[in-house]
N, C-alpha and C. Protein backbone atom coordinates (compact mmCIF):
# COMPACT_ATOMS: atom_id res chain seq x y z
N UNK A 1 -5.21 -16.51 -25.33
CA UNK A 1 -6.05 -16.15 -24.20
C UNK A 1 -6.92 -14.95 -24.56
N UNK A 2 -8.46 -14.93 -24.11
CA UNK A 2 -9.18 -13.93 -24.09
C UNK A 2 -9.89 -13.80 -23.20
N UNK A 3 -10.78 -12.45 -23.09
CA UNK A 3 -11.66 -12.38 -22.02
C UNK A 3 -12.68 -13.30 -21.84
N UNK A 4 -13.07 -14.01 -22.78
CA UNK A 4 -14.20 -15.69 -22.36
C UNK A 4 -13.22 -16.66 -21.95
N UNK A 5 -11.62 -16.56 -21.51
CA UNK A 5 -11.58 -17.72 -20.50
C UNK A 5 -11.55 -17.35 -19.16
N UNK A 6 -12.17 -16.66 -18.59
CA UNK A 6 -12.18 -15.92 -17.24
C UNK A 6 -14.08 -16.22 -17.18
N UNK A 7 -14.32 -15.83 -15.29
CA UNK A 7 -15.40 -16.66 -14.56
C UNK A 7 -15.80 -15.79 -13.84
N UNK A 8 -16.78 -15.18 -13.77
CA UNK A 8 -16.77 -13.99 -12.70
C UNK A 8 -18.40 -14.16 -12.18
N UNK A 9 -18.73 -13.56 -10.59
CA UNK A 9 -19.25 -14.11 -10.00
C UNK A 9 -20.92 -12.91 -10.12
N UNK A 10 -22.00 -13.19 -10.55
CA UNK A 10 -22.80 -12.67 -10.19
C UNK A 10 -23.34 -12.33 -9.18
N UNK A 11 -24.21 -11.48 -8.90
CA UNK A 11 -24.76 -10.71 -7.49
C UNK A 11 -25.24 -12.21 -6.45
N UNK A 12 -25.91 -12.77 -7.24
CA UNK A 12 -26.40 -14.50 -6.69
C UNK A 12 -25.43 -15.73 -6.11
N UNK A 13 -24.25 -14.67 -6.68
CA UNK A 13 -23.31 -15.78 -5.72
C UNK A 13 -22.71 -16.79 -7.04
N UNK A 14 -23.57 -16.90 -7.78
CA UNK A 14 -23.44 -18.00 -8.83
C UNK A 14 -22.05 -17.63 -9.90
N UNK A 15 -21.49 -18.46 -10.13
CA UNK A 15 -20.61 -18.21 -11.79
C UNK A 15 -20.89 -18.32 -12.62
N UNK A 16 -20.11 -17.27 -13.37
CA UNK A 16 -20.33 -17.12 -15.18
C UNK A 16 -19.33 -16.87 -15.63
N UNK A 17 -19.09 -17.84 -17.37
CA UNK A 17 -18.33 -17.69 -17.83
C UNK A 17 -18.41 -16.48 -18.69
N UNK A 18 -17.31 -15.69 -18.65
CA UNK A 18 -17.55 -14.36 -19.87
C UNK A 18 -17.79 -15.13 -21.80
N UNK A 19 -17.33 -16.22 -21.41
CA UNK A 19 -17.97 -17.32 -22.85
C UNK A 19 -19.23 -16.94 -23.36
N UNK A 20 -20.13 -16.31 -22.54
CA UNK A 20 -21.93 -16.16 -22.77
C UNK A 20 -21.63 -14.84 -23.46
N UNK A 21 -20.35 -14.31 -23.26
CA UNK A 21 -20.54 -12.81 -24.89
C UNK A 21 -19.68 -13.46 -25.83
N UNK A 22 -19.44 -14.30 -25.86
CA UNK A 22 -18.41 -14.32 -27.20
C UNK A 22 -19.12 -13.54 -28.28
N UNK A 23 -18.70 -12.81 -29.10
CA UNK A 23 -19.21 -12.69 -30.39
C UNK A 23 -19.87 -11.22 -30.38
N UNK A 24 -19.72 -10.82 -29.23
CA UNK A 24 -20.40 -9.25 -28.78
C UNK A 24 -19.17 -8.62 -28.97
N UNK A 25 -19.20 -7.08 -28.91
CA UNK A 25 -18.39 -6.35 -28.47
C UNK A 25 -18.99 -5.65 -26.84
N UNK A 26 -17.71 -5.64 -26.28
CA UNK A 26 -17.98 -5.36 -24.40
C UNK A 26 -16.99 -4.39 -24.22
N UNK A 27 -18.07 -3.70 -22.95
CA UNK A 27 -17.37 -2.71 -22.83
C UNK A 27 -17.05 -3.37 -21.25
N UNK A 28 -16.16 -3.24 -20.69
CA UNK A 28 -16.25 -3.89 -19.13
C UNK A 28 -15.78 -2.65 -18.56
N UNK A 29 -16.43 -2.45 -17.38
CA UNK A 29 -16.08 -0.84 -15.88
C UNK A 29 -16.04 -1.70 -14.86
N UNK A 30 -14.89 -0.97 -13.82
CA UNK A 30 -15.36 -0.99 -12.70
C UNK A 30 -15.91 0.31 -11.91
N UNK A 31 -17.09 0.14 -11.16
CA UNK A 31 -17.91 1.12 -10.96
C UNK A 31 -17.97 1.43 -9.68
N UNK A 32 -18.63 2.38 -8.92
CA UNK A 32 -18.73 2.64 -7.81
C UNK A 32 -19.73 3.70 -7.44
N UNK A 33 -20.79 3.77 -6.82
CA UNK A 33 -22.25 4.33 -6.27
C UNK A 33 -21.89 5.77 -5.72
N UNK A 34 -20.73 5.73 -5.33
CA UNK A 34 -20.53 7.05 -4.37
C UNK A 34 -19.44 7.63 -4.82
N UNK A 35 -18.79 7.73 -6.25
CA UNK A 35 -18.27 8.74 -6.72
C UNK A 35 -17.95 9.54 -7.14
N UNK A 36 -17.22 10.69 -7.86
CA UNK A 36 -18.23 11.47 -9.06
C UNK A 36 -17.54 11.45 -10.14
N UNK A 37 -17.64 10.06 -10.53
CA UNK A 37 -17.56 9.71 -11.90
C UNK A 37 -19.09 8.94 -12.24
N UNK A 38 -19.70 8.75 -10.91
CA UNK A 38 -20.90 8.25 -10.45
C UNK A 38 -21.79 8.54 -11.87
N UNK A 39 -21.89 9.72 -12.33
CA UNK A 39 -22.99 10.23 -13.49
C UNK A 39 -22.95 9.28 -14.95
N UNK A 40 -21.91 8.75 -15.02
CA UNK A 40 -20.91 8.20 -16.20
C UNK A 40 -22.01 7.22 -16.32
N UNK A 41 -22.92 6.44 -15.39
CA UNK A 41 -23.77 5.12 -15.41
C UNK A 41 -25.06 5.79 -16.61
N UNK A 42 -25.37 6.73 -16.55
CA UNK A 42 -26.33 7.73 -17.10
C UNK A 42 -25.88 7.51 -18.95
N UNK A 43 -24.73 7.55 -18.74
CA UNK A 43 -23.76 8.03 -20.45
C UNK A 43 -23.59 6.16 -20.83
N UNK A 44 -23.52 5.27 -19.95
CA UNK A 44 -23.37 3.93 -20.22
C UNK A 44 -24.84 2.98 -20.83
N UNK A 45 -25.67 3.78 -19.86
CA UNK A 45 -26.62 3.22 -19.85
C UNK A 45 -27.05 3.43 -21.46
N UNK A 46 -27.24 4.64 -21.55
CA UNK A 46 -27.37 5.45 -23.13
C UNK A 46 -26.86 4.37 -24.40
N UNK A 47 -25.33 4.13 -23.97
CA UNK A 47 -24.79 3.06 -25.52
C UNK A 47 -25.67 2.29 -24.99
N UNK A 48 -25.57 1.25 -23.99
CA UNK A 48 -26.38 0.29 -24.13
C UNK A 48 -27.65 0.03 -24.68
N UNK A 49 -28.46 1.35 -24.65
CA UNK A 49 -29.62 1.07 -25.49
C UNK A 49 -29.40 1.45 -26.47
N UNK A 50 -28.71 1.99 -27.53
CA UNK A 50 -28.45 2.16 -28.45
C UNK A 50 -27.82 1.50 -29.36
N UNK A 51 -26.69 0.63 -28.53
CA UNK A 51 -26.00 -0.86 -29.51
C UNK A 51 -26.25 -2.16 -28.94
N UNK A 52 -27.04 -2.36 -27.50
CA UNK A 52 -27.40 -3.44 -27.20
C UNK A 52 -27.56 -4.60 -28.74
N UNK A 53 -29.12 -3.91 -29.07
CA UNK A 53 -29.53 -4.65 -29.75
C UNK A 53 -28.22 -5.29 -31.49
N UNK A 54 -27.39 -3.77 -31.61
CA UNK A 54 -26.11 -4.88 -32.35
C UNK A 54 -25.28 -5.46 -32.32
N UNK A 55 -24.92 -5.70 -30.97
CA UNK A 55 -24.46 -6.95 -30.28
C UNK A 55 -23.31 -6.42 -29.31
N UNK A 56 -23.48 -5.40 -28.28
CA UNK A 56 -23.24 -4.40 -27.31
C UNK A 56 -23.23 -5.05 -26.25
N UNK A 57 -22.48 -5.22 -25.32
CA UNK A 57 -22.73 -5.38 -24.26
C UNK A 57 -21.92 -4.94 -22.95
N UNK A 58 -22.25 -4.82 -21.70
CA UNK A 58 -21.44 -3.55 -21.01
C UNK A 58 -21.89 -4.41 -19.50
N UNK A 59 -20.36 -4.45 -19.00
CA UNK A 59 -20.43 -5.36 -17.65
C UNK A 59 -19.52 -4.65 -16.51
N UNK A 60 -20.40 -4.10 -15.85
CA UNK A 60 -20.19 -3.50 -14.41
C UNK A 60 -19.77 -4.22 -13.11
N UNK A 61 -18.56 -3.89 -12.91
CA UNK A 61 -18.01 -4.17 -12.10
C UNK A 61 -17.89 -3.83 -10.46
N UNK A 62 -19.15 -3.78 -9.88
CA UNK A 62 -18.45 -2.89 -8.49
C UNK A 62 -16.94 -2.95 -7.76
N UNK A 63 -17.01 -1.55 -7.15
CA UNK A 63 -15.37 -2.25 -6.26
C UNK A 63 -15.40 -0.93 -5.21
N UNK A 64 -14.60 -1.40 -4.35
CA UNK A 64 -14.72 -0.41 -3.21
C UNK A 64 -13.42 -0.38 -2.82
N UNK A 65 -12.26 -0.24 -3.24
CA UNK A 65 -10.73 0.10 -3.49
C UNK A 65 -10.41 1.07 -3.35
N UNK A 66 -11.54 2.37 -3.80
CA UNK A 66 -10.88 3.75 -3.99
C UNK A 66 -11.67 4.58 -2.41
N UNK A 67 -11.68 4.70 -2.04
CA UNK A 67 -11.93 5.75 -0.96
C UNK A 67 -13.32 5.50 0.25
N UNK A 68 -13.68 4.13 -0.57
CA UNK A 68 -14.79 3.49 0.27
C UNK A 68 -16.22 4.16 -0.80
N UNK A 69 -15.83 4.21 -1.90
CA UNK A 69 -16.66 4.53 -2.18
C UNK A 69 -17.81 3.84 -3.10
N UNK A 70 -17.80 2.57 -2.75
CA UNK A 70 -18.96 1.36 -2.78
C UNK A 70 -18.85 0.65 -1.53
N UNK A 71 -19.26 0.92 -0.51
CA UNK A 71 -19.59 0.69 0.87
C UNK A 71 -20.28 -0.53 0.97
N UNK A 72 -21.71 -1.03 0.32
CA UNK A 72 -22.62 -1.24 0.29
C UNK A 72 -22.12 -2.70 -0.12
N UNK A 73 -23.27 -3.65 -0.22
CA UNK A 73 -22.78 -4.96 -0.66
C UNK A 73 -23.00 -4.68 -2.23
N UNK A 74 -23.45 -6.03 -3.27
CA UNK A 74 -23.09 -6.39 -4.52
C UNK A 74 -24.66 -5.46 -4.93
N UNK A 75 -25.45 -6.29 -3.83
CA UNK A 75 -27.13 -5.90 -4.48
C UNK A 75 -27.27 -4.68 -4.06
N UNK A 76 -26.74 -3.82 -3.05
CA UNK A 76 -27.04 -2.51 -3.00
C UNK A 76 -26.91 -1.94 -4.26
N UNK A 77 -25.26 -2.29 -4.61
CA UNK A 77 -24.55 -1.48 -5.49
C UNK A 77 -25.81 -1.65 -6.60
N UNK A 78 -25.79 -2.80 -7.05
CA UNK A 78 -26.99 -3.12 -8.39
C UNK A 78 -28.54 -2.30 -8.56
N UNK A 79 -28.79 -2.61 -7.46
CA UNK A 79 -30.09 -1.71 -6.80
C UNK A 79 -29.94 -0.46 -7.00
N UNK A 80 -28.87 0.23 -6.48
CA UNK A 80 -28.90 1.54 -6.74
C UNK A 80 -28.80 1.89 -7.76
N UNK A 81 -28.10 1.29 -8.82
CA UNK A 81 -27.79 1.72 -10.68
C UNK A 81 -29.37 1.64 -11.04
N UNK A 82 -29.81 1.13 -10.52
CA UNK A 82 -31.35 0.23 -11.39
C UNK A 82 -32.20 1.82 -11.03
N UNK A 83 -32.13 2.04 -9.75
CA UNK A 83 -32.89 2.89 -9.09
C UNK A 83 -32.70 4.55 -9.61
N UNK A 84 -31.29 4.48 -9.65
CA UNK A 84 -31.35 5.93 -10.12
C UNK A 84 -30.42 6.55 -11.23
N UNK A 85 -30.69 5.18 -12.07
CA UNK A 85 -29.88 5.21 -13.52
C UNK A 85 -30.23 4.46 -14.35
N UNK A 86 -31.27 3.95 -14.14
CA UNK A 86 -32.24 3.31 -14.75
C UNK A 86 -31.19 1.49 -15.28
N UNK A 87 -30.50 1.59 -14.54
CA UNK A 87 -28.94 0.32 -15.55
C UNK A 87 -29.68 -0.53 -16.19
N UNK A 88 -29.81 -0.66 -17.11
CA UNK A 88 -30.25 -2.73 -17.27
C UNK A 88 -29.15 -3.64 -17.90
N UNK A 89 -27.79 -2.96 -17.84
CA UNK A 89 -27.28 -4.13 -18.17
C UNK A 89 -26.25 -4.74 -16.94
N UNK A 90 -26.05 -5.84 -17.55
CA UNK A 90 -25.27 -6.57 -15.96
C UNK A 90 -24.56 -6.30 -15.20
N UNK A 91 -24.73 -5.89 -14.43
CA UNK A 91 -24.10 -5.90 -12.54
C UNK A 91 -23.20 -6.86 -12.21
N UNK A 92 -22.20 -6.77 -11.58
CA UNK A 92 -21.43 -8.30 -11.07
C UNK A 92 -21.15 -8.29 -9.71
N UNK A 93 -21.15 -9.40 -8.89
CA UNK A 93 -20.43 -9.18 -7.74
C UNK A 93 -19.33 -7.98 -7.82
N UNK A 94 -19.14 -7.29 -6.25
CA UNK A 94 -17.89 -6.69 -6.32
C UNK A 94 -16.91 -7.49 -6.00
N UNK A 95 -15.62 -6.85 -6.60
CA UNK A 95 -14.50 -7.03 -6.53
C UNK A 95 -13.09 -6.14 -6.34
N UNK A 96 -11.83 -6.72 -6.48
CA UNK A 96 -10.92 -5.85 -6.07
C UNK A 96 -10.05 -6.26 -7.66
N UNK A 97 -10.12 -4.73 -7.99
CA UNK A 97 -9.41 -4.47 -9.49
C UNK A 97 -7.71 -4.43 -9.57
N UNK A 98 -7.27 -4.36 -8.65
CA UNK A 98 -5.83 -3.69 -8.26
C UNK A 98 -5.72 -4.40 -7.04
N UNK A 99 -4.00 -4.52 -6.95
CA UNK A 99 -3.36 -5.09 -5.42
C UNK A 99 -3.36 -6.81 -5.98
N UNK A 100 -2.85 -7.40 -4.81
CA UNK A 100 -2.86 -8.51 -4.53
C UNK A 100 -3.89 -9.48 -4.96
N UNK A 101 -4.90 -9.13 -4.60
CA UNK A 101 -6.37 -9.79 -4.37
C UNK A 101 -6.97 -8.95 -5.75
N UNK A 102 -6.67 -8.92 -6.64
CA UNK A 102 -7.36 -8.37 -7.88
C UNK A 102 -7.68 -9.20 -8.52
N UNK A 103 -9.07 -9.19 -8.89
CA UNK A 103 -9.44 -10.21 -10.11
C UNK A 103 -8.81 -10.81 -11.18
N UNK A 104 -8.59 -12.07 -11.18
CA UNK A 104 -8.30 -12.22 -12.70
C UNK A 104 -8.41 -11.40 -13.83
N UNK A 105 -9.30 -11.55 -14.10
CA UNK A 105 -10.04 -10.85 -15.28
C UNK A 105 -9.40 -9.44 -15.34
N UNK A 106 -9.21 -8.98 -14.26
CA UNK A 106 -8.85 -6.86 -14.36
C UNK A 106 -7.46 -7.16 -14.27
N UNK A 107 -6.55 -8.44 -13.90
CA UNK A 107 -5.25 -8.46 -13.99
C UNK A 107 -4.90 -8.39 -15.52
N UNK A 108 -5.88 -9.59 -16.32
CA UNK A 108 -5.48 -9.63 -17.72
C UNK A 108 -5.62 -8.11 -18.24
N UNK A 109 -7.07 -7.83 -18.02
CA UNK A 109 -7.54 -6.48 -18.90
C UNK A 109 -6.08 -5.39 -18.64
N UNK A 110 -5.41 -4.78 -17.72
CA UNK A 110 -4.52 -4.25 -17.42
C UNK A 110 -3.42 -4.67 -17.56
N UNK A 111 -2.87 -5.79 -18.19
CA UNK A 111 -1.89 -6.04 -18.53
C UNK A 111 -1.63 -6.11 -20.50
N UNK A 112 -3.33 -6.25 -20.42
CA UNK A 112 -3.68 -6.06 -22.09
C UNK A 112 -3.50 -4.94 -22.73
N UNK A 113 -3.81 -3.81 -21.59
CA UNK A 113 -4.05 -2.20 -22.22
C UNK A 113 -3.44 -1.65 -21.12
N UNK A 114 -2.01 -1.01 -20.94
CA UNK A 114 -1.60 -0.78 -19.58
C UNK A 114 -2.44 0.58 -20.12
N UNK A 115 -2.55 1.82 -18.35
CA UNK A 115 -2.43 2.89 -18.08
C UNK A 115 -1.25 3.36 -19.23
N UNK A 116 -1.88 5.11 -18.54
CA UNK A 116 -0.36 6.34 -19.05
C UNK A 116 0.81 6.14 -18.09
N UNK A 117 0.86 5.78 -16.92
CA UNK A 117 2.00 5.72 -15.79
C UNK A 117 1.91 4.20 -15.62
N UNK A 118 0.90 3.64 -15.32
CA UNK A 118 1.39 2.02 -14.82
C UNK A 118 -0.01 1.66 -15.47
N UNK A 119 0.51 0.31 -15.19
CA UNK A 119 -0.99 -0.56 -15.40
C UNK A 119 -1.71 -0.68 -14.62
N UNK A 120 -1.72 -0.37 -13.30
CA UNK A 120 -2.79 -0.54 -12.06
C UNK A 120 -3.91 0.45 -12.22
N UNK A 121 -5.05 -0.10 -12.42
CA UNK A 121 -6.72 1.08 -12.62
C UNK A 121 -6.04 2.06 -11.35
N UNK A 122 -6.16 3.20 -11.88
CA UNK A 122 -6.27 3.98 -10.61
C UNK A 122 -7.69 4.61 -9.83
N UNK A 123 -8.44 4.38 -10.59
CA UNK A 123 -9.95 4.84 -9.75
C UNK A 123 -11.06 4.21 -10.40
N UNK A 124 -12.16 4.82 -10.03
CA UNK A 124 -13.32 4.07 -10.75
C UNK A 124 -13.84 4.47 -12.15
N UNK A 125 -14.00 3.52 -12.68
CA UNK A 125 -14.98 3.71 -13.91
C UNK A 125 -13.34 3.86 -15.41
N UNK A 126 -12.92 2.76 -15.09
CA UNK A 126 -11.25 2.47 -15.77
C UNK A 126 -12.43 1.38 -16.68
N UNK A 127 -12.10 2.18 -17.80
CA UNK A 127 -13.68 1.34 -18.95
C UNK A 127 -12.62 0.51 -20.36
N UNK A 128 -12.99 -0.76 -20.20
CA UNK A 128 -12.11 -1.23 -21.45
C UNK A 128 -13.03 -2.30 -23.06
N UNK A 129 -12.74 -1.15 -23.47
CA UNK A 129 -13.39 -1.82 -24.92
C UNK A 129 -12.78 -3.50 -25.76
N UNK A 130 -13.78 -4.44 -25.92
CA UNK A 130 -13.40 -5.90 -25.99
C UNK A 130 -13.72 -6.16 -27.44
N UNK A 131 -12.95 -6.27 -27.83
CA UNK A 131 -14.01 -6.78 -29.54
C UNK A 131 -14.59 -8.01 -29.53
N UNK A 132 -15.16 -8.57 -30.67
CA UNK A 132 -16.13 -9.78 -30.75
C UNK A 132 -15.35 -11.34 -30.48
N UNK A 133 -13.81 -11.24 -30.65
CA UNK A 133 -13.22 -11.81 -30.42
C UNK A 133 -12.24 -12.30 -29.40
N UNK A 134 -12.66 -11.22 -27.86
CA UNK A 134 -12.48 -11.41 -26.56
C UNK A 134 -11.00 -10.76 -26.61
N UNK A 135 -10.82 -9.85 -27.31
CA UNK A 135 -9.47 -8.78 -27.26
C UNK A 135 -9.66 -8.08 -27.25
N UNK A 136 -8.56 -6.92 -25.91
CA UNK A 136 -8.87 -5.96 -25.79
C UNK A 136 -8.25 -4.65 -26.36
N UNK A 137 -9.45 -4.20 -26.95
CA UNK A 137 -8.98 -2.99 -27.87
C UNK A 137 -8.56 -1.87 -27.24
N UNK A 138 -8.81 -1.11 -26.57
CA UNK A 138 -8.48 0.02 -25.58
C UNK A 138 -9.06 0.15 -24.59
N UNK A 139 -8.32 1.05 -23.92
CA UNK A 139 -8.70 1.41 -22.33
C UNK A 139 -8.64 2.95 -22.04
N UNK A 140 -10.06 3.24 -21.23
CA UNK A 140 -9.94 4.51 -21.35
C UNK A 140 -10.30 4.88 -19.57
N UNK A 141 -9.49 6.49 -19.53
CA UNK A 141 -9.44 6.69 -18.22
C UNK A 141 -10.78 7.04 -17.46
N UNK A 142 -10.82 7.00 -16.21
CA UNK A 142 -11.99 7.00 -15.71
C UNK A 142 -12.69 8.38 -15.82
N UNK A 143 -11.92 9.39 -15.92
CA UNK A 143 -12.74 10.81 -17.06
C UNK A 143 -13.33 10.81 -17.90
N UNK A 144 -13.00 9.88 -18.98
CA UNK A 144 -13.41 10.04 -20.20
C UNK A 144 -14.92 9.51 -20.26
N UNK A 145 -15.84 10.32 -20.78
CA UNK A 145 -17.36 10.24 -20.78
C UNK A 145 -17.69 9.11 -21.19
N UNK A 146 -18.69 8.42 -21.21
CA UNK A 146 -18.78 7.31 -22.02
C UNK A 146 -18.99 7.57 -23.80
N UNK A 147 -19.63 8.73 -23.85
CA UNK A 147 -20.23 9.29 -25.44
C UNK A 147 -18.78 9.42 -26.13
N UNK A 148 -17.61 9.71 -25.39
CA UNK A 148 -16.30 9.52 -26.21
C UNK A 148 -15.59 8.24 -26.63
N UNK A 149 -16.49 7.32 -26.44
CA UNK A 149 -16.28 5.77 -26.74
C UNK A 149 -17.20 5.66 -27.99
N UNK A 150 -17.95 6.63 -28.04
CA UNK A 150 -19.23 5.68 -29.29
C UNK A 150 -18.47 5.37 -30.47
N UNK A 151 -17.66 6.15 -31.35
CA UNK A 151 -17.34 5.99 -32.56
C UNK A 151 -16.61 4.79 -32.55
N UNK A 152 -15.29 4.39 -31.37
CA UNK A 152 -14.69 3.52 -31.09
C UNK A 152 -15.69 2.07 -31.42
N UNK A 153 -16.91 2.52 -30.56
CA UNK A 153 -18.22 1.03 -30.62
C UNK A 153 -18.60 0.91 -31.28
N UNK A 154 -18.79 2.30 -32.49
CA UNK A 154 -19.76 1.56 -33.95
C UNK A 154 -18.55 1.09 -35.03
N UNK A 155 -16.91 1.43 -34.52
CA UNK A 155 -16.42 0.38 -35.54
C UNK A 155 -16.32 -0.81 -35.30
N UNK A 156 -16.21 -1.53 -33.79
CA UNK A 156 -15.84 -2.38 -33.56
C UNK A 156 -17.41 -3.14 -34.26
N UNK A 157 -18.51 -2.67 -33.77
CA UNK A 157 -19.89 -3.18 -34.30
C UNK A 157 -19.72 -3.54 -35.64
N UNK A 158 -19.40 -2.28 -36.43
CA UNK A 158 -19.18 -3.35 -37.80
C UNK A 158 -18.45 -3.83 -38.78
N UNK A 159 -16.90 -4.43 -37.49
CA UNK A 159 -16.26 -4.89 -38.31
C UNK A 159 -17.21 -6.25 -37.88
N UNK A 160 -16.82 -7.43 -38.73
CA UNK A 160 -17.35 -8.97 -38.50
C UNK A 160 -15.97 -9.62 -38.19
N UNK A 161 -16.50 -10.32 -37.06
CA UNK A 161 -15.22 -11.33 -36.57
C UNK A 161 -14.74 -11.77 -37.57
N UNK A 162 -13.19 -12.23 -37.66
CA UNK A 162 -12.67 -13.13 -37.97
C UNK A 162 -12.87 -14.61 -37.91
């Protein structure tokens, strides 16, 4: 099992298979507009233009779990990254990362890379590095800057899949 057998829902309502990165390395967050880890989109946005083009890719998750602090629907949330963080990389429907009703996808990722105390994300911006081969390499806490991931991204960049 890897992260391309999971389906997750764009802002449009529509599905996608995480199959459309195979072969990338991903960084996947769940994010949130109104927190103050909020700045972190600024430090994301940054790798993305910087390893996009070597086969980078970084998939935002909204969620409104922690304190209400994505209020807003899917396209607000998107809208607002675009607006005052310039985002360009993909947005997803929100979702619920933790509890009952937690995504697939953030059940595997957290059971792949537990936490320091448990495996349940405890807040926003719980960022997990994917290699080219839909495994997940680490998980880092929602403190940690994004610029403390780069070295992590330019090895995964050039090792070559298996």
């Amino acid at each position: 099992m890897s992260v391309y057998d999971f389906q997750v829902e764009k802002n449009n309502g529509d599905d996608m298979s995480l199959h459309d990165f195979e072969g990338n390395v991903l960084v996947i967050v769940n994010t949130a507009s109104k927190c103050g880890f909020t700045p972190q989109f600024d430090g994301l946005q940054k790798l993305y233009e910087k390893y996009h083009d070597q086969g980078l890719e970084i998939l935002g998750f909204p969620c409104n779990q922690f304190m209400n602090q994505e209020p807003g629907s899917s396209n607000d949330a998107e809208e607002f990254c675009k607006v005052n963080y310039g985002v360009s990389f993909p947005m997803f429907a929100k979702i619920d990362v933790r509890g009952k009703n937690a995504h697939p996808l953030f059940q595997y990722l957290t059971k792949q890379a537990s936490g320091i105390v448990s495996d349940q994300i405890k807040w926003n911006f719980t960022k997990f590095l994917i290699d080219q081969e839909g495994k997940v390499v680490k998980r880092y806490a929602p403190k940690t800057e994004p610029e403390k991931m780069e070295s992590d991204i330019q090895d995964l960049l050039k090792k070559q899949p298996e």
